[in-house]
C-alpha atoms as a PDB file:
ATOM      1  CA  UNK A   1      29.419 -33.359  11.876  1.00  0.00           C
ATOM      2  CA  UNK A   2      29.320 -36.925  11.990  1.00  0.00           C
ATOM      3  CA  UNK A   3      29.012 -36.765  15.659  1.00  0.00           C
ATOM      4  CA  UNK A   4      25.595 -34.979  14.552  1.00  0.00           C
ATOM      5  CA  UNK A   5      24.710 -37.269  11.924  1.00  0.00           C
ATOM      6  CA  UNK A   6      24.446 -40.065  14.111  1.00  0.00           C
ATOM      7  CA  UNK A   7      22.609 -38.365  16.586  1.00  0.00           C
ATOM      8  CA  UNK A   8      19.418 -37.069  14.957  1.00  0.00           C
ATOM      9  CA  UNK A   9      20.002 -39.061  11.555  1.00  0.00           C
ATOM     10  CA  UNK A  10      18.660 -42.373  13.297  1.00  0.00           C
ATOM     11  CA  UNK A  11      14.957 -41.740  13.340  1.00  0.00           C
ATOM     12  CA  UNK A  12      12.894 -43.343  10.646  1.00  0.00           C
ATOM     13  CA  UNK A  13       9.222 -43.914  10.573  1.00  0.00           C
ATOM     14  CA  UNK A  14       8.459 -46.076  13.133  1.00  0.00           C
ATOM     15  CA  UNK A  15      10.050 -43.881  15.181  1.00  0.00           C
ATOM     16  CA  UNK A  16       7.235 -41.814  14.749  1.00  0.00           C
ATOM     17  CA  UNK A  17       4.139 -43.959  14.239  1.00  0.00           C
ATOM     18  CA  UNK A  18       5.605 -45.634  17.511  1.00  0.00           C
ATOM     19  CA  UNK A  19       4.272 -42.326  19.087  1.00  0.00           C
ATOM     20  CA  UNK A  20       1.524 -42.087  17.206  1.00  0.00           C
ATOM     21  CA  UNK A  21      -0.569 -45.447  16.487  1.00  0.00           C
ATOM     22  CA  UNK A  22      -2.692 -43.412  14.146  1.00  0.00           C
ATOM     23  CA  UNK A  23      -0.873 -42.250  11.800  1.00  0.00           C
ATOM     24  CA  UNK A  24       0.372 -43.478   8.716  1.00  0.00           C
ATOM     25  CA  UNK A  25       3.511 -43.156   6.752  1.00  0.00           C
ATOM     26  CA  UNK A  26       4.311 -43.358   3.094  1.00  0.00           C
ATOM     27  CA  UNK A  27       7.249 -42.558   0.904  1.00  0.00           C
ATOM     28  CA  UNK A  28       6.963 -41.041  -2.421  1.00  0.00           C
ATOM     29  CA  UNK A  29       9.507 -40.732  -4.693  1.00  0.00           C
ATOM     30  CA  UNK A  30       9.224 -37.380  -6.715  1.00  0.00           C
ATOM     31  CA  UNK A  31      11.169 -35.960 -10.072  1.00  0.00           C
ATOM     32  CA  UNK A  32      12.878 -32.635  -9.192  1.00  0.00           C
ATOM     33  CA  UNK A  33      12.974 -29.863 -11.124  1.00  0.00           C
ATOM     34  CA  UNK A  34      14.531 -30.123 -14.396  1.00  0.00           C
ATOM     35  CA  UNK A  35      16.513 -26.558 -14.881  1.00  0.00           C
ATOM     36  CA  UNK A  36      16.700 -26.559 -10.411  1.00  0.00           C
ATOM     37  CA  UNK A  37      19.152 -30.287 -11.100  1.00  0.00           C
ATOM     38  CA  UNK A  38      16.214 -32.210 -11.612  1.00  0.00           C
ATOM     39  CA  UNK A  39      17.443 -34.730  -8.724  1.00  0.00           C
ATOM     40  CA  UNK A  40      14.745 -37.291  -7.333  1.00  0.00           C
ATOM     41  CA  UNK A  41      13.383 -36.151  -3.824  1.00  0.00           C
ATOM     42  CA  UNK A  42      11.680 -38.592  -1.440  1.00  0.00           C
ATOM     43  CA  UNK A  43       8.552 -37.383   0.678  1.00  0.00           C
ATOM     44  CA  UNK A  44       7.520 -39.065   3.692  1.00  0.00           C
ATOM     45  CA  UNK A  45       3.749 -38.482   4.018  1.00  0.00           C
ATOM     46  CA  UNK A  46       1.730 -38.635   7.045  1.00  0.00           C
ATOM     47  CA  UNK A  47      -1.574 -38.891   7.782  1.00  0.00           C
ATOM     48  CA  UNK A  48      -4.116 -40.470   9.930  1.00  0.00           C
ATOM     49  CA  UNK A  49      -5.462 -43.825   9.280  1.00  0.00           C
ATOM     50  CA  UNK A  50      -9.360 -42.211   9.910  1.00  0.00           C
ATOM     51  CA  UNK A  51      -9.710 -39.304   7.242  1.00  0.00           C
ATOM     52  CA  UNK A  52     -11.856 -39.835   4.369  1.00  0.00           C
ATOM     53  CA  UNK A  53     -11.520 -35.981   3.386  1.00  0.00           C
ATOM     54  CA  UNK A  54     -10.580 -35.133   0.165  1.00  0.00           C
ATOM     55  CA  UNK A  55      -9.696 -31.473   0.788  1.00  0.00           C
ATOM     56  CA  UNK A  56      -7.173 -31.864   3.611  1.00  0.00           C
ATOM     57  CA  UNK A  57      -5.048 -29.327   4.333  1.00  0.00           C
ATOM     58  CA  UNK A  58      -0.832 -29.963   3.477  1.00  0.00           C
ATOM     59  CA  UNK A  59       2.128 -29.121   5.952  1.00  0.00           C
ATOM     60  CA  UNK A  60       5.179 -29.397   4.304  1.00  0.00           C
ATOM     61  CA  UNK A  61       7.852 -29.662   6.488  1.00  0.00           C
ATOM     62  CA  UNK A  62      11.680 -29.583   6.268  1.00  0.00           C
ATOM     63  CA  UNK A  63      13.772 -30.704   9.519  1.00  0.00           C
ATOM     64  CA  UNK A  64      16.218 -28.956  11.640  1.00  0.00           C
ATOM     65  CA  UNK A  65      20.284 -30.234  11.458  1.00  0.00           C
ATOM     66  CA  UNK A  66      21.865 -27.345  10.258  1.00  0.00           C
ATOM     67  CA  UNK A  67      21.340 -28.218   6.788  1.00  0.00           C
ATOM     68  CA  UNK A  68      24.360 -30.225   7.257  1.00  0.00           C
ATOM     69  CA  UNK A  69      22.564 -33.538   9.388  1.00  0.00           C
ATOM     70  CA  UNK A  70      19.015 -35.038  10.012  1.00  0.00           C
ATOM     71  CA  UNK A  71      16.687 -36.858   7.994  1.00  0.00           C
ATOM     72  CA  UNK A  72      12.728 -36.910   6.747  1.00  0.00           C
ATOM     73  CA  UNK A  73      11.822 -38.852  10.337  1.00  0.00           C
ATOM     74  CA  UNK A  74      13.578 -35.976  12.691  1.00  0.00           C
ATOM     75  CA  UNK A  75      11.029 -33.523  13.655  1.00  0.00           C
ATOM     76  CA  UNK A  76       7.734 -34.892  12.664  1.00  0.00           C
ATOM     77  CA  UNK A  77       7.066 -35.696  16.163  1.00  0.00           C
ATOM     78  CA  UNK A  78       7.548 -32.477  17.697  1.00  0.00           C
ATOM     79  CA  UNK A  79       5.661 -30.711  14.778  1.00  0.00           C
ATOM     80  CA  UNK A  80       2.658 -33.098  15.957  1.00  0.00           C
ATOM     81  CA  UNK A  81       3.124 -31.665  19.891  1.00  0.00           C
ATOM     82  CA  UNK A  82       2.599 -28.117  18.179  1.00  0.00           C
ATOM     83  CA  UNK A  83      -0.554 -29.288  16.105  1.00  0.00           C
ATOM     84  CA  UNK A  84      -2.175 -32.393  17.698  1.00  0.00           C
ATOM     85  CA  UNK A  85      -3.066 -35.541  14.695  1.00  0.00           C
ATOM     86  CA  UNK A  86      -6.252 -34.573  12.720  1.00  0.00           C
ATOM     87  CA  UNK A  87      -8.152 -35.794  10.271  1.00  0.00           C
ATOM     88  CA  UNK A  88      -7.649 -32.253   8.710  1.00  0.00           C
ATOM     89  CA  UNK A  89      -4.259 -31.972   7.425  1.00  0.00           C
ATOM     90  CA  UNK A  90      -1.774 -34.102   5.700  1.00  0.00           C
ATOM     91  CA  UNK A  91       2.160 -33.772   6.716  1.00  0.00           C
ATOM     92  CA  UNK A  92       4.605 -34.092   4.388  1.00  0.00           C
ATOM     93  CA  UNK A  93       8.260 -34.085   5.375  1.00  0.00           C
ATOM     94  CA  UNK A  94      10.694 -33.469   2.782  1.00  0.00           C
ATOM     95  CA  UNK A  95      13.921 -35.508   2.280  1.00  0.00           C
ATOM     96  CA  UNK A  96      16.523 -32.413   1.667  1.00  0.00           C
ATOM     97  CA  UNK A  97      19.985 -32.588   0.062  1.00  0.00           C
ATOM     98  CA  UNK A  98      22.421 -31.251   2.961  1.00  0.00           C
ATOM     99  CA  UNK A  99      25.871 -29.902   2.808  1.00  0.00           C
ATOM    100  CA  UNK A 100      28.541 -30.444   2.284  1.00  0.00           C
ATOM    101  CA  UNK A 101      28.226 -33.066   0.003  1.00  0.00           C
ATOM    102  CA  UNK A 102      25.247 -30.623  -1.659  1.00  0.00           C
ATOM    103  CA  UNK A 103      25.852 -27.159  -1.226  1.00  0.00           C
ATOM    104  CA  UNK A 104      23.144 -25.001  -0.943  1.00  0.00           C
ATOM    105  CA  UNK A 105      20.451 -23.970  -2.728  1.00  0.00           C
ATOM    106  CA  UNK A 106      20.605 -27.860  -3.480  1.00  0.00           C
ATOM    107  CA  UNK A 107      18.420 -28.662  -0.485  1.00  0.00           C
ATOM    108  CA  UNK A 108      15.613 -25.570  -1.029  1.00  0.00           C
ATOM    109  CA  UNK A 109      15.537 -27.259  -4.817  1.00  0.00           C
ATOM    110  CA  UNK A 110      14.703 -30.237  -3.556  1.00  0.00           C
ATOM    111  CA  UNK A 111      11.743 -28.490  -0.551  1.00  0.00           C
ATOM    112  CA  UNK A 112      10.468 -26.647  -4.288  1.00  0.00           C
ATOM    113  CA  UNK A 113       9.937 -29.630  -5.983  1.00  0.00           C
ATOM    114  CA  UNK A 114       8.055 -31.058  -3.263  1.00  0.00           C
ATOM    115  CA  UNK A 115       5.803 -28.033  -3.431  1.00  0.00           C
ATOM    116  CA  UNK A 116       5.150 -27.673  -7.023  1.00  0.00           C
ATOM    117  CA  UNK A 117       4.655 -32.301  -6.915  1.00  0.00           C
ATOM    118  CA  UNK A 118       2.266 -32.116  -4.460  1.00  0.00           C
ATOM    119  CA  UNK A 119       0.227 -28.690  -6.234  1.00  0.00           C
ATOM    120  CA  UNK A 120       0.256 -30.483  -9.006  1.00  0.00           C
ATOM    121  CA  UNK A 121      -1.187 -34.021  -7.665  1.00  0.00           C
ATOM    122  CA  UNK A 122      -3.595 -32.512  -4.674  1.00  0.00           C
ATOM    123  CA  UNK A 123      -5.785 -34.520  -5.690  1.00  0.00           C
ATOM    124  CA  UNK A 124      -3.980 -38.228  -5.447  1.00  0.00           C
ATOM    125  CA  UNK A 125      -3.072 -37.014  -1.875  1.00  0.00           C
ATOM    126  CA  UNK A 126      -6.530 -35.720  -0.502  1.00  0.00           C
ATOM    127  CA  UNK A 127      -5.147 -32.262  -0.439  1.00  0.00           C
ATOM    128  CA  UNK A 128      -6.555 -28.964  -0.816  1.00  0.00           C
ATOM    129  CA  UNK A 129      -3.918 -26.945  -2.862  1.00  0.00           C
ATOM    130  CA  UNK A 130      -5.198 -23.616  -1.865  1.00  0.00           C
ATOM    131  CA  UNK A 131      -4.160 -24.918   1.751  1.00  0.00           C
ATOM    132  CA  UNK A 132      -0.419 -25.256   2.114  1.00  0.00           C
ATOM    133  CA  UNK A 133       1.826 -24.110   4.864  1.00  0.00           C
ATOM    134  CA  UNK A 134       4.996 -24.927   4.648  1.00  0.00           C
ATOM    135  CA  UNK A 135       7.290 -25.396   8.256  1.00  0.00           C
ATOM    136  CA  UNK A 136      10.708 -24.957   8.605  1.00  0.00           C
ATOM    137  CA  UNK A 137      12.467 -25.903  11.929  1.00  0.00           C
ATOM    138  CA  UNK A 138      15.932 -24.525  12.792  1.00  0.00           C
ATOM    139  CA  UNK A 139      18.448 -25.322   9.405  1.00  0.00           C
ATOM    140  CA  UNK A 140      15.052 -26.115   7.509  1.00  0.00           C
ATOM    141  CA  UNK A 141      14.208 -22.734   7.704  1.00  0.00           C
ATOM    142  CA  UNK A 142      16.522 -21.513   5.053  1.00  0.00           C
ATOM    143  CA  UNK A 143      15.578 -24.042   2.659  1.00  0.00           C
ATOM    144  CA  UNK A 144      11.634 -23.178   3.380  1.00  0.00           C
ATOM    145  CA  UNK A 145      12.320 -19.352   3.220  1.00  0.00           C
ATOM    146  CA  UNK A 146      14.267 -19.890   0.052  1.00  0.00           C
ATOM    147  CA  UNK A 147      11.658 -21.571  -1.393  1.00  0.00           C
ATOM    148  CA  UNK A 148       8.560 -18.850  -1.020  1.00  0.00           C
ATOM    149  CA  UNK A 149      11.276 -16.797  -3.007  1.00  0.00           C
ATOM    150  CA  UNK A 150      11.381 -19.394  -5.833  1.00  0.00           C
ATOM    151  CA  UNK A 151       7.448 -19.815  -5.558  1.00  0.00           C
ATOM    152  CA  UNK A 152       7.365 -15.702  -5.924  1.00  0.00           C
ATOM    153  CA  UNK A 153       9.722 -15.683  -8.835  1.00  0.00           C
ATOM    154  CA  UNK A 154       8.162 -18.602 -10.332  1.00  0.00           C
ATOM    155  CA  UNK A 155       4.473 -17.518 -10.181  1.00  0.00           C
ATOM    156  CA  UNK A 156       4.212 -21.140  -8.969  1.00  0.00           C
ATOM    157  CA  UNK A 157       2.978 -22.600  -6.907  1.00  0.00           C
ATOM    158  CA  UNK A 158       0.626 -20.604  -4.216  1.00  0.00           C
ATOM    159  CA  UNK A 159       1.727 -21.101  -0.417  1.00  0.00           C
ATOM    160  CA  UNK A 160      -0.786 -20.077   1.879  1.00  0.00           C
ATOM    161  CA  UNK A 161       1.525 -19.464   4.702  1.00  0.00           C
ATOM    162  CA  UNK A 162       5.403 -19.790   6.326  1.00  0.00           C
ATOM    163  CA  UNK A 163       6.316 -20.865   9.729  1.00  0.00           C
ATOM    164  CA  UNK A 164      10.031 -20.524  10.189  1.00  0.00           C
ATOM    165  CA  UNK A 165      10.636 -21.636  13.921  1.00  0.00           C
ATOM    166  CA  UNK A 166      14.202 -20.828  15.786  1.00  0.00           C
ATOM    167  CA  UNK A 167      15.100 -20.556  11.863  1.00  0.00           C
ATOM    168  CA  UNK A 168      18.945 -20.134  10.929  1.00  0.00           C
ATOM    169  CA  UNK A 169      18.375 -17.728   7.968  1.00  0.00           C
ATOM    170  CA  UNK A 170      21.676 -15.658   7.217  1.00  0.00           C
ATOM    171  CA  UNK A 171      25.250 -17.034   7.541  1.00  0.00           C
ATOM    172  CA  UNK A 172      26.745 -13.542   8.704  1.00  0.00           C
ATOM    173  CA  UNK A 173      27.961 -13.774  11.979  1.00  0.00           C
ATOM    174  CA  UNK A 174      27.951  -9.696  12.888  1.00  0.00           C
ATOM    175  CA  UNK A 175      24.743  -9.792  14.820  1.00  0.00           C
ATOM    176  CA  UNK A 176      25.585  -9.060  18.748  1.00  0.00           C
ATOM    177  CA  UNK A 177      23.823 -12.289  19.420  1.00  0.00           C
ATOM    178  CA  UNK A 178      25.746 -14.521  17.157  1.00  0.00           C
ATOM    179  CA  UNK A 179      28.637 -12.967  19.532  1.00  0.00           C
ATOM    180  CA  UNK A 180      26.821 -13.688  22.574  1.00  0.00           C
ATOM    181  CA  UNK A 181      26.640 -16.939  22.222  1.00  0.00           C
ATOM    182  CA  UNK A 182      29.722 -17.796  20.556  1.00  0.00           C
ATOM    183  CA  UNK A 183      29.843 -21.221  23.158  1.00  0.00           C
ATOM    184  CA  UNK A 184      28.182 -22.660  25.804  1.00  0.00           C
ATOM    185  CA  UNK A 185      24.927 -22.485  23.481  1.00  0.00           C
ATOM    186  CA  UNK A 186      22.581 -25.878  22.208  1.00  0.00           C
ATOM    187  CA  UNK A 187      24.238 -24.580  19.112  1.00  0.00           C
ATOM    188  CA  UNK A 188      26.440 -21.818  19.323  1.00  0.00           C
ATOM    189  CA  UNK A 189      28.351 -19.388  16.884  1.00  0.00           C
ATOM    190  CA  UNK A 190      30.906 -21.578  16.248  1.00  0.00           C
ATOM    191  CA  UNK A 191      29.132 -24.393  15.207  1.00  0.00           C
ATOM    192  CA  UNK A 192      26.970 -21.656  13.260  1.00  0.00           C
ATOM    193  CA  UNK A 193      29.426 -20.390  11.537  1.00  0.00           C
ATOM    194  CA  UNK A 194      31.072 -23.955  10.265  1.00  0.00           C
ATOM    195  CA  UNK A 195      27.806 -25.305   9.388  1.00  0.00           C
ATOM    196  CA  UNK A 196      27.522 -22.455   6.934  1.00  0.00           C
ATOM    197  CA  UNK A 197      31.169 -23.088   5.684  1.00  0.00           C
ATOM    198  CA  UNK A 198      29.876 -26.337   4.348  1.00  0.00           C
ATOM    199  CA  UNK A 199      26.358 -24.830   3.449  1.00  0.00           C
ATOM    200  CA  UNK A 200      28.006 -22.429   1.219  1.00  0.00           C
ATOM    201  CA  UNK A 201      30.997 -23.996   0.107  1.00  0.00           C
ATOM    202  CA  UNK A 202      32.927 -22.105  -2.568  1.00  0.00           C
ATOM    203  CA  UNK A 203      30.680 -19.572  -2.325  1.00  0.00           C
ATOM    204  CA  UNK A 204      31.392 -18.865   1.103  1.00  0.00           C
ATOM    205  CA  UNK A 205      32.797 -15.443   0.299  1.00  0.00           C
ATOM    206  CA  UNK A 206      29.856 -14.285  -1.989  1.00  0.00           C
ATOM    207  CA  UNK A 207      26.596 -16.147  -1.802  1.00  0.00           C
ATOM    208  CA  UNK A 208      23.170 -15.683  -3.379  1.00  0.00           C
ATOM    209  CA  UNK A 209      19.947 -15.058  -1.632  1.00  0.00           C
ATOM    210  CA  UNK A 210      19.258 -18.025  -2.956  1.00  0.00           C
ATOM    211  CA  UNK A 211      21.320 -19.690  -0.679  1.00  0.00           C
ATOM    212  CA  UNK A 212      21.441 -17.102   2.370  1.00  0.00           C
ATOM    213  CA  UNK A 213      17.539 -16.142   2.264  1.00  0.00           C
ATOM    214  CA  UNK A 214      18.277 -13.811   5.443  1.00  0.00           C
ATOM    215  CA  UNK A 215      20.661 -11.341   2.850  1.00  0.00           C
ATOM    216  CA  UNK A 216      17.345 -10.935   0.092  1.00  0.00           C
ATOM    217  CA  UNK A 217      16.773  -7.274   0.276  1.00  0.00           C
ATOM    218  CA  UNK A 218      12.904  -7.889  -1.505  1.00  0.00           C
ATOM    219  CA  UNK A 219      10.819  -9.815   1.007  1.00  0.00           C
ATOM    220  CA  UNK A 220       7.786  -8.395  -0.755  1.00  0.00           C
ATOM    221  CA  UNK A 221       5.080 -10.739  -2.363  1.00  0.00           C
ATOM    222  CA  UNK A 222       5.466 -13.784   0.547  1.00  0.00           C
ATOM    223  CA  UNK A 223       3.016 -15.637   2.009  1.00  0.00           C
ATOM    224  CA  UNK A 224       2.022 -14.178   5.356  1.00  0.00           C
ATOM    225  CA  UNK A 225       4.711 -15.679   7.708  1.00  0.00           C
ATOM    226  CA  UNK A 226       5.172 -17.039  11.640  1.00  0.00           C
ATOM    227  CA  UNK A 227       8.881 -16.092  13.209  1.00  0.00           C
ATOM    228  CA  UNK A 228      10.058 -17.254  16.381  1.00  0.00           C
ATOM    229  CA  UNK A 229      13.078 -17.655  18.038  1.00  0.00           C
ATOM    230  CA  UNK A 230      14.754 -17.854  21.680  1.00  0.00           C
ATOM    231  CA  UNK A 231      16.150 -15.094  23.522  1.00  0.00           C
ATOM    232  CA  UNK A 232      19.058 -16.591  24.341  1.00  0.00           C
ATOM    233  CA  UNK A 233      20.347 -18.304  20.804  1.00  0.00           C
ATOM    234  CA  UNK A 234      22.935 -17.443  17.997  1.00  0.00           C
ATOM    235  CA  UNK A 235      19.732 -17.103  15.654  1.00  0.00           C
ATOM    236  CA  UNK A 236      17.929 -14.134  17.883  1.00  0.00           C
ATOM    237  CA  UNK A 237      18.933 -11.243  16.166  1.00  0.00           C
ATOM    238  CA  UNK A 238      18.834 -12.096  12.615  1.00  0.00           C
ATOM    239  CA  UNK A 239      15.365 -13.923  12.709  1.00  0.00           C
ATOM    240  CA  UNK A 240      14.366 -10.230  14.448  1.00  0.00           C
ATOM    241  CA  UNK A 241      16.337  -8.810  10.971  1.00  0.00           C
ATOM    242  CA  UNK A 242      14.794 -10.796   8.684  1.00  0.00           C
ATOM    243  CA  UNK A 243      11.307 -10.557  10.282  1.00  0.00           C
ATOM    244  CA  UNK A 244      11.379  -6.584  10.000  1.00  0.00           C
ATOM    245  CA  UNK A 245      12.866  -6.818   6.219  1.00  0.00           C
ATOM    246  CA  UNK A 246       9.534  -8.337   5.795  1.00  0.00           C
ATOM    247  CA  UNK A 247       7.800  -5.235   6.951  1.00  0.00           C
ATOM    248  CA  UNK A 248       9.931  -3.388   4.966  1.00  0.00           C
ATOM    249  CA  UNK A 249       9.176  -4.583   2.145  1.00  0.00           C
ATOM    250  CA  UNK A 250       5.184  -4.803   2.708  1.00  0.00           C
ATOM    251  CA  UNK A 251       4.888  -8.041   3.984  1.00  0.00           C
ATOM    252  CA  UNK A 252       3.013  -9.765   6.799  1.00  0.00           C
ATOM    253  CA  UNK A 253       4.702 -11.327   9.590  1.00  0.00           C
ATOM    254  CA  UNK A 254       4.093 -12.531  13.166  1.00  0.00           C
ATOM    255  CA  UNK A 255       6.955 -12.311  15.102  1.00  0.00           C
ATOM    256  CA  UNK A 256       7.799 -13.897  18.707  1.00  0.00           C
ATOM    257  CA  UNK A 257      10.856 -13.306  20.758  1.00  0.00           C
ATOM    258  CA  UNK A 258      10.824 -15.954  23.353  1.00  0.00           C
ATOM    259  CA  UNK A 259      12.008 -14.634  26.620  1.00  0.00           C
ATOM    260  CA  UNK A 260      14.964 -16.853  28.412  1.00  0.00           C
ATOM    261  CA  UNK A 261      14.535 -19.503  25.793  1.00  0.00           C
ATOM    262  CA  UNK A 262      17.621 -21.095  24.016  1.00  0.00           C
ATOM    263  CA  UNK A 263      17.589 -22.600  20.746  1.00  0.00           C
ATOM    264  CA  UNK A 264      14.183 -24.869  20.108  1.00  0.00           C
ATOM    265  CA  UNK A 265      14.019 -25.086  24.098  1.00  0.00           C
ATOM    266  CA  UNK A 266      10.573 -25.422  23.177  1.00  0.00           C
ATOM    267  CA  UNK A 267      10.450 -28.730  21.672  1.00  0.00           C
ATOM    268  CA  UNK A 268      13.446 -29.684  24.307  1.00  0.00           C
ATOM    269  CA  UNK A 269      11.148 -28.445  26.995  1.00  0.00           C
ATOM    270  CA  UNK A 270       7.804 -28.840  25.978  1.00  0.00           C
ATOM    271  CA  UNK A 271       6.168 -28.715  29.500  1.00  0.00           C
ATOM    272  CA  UNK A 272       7.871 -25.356  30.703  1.00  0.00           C
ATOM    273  CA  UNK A 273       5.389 -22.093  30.504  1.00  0.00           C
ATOM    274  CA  UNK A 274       7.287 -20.061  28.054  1.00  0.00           C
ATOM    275  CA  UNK A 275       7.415 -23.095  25.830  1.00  0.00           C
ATOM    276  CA  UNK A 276       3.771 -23.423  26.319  1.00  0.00           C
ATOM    277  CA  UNK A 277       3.046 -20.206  25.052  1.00  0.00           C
ATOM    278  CA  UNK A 278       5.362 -20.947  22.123  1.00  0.00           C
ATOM    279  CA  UNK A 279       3.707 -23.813  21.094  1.00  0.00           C
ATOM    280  CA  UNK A 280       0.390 -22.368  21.644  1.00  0.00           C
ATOM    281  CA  UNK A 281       0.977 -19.610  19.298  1.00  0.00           C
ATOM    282  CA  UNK A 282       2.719 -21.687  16.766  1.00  0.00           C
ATOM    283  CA  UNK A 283      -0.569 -23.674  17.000  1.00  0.00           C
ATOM    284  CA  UNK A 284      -2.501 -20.273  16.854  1.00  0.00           C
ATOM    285  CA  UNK A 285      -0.941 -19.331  13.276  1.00  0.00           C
ATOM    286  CA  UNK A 286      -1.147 -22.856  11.609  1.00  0.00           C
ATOM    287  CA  UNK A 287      -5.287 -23.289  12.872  1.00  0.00           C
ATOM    288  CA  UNK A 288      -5.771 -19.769  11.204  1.00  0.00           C
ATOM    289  CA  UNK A 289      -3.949 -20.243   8.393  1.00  0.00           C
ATOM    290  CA  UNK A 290      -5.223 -23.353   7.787  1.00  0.00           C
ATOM    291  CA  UNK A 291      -9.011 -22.463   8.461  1.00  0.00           C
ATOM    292  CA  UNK A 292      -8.735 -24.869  11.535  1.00  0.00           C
ATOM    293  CA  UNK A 293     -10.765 -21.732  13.537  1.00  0.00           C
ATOM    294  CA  UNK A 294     -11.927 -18.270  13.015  1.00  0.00           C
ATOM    295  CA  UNK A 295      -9.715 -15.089  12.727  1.00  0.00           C
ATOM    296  CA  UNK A 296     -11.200 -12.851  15.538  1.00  0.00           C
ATOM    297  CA  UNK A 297      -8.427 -10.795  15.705  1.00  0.00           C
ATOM    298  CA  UNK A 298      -9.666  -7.747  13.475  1.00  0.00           C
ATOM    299  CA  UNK A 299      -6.608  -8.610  11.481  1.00  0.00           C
ATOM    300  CA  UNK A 300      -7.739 -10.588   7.734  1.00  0.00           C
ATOM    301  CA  UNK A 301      -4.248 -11.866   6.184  1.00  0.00           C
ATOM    302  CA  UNK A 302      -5.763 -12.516   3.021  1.00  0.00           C
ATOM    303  CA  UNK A 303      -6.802  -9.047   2.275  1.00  0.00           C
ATOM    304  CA  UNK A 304      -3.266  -7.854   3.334  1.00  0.00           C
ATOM    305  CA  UNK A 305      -1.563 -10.255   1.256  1.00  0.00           C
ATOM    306  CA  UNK A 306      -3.678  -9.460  -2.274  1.00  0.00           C
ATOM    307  CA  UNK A 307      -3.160  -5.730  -1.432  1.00  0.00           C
ATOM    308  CA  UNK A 308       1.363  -6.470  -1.672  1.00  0.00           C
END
């Protein structure tokens, strides 16, 4: 774990802006929520130094690590080569609790209160609050996904949309792909299954759905939501799971199965053609979620979604 720490937990924001001259970045220290801990979160928002909107649209995004490394500054970058800097949308990346020193649902407490802070001051950020999507990449998935089940539960507040991408969403390790790729893998079973050790903590043996979104049995009542994941990675078969317990259930999701890729190969490999046409339709979802362009599919999510 440390070994990961110091790998991805490096980046901060000029990191970023390096890459992208203009943008800016600031922090903004929140107040959780009082019966969720009520610990202080920190928000690293960025936006473009250009916009003069006051009716942006919000990503909120939590990073990848397993929920056990990274920081607000790891992933930003890649979540700009999936939807290029606009004056359209504000980012917001969330500072997350991780395990083990906070087991989970500590870090999808912390993803909440950003949520319900930035509903609640959309107007001090430029932000249309009847535009969020909220982004979970790899281990941020299950604090995003957990999350839409607190907003649900809550009443509070609305999220437009979900994108969980290569998303680690259910600690049971029974899935013939978790077995597959036991080694060998960008992250394999094993490292799967002690990342969830720590996740989980003493809870290991029976945990919530709080903290294991992928074992909620009512998906109903979500915001329409974006799954992909590689063909080859530990995380295949219960994204697939998870993504047809939201059919079950009556919800609305877009699923993609990416053929031959490994886990996030398409961030690792941007310029290969399946990773293309994972990026593209990651890009697809967000610009019609977001209003960006017009649904000409047929298919309107918003009538779907009021009829759950």
């Amino acid at each position: 774990m440390n070994t990961l720490r110091k790998n991805i937990n490096a980046g901060t924001a000029q990191t970023v802006l390096a890459n992208f001259p203009s943008l800016t970045c600031e922090d903004v220290n929140i107040p959780g929520i009082r019966d969720l801990g009520g610990e202080p979160v920190t928000i690293a928002i960025f936006q473009t130094k250009t916009s003069t909107s006051k009716s942006r649209a919000l990503i909120l995004y939590a990073h990848g690590g397993g929920q056990i490394a990274g920081n607000r500054f790891f992933g930003p970058d890649q979540l700009f080569g999936v939807l290029p800097v606009n004056d359209d949308f504000v980012l917001a990346s969330v500072e997350y609790r991780l395990a083990p020193e906070h087991p989970a649902p500590a870090g999808a407490h912390d993803f909440y209160a950003a949520a319900v802070y930035l509903t609640e001051h959309a107007a001090d950020f430029g932000i249309d609050p009847s535009k969020i999507l909220v982004y979970g990449l790899s281990g941020g998935a299950a604090p995003v996904a957990t999350s839409c089940l607190l907003a649900r539960e809550r009443g509070y507040p609305s999220l437009h949309a979900a994108l969980l991408s290569f998303p680690m969403l259910d600690d049971r390790d029974y899935y013939p792909s978790h077995e597959q790729f036991q080694t060998g893998a960008l992250w394999c079973g094993k490292q799967n299954r002690l990342a969830w050790d720590m996740v989980l903590g003493q809870d290991r043996d029976a945990p919530t759905e709080l903290q294991v979104p992928g074992r909620a049995a009512d998906l109903s009542r979500l915001p329409p939501l974006f799954v992909d994941v590689g063909e080859c990675e530990v995380f295949r078969d219960s994204a697939v799971a998870y993504a047809s317990q939201i059919w079950r259930s009556g919800g609305s999701c877009e699923l993609h199965v990416w053929p031959g890729m490994y886990h996030a190969g398409a961030h690792v490999e941007p310029e290969v053609p399946v990773s293309q046409a994972a990026i593209a339709a990651e890009r697809n979802f967000i610009e019609l979620a977001l209003g960006f362009k017009k649904n000409t599919s047929g298919v309107v999510r918003d009538v779907l979604q009021a009829s759950l």
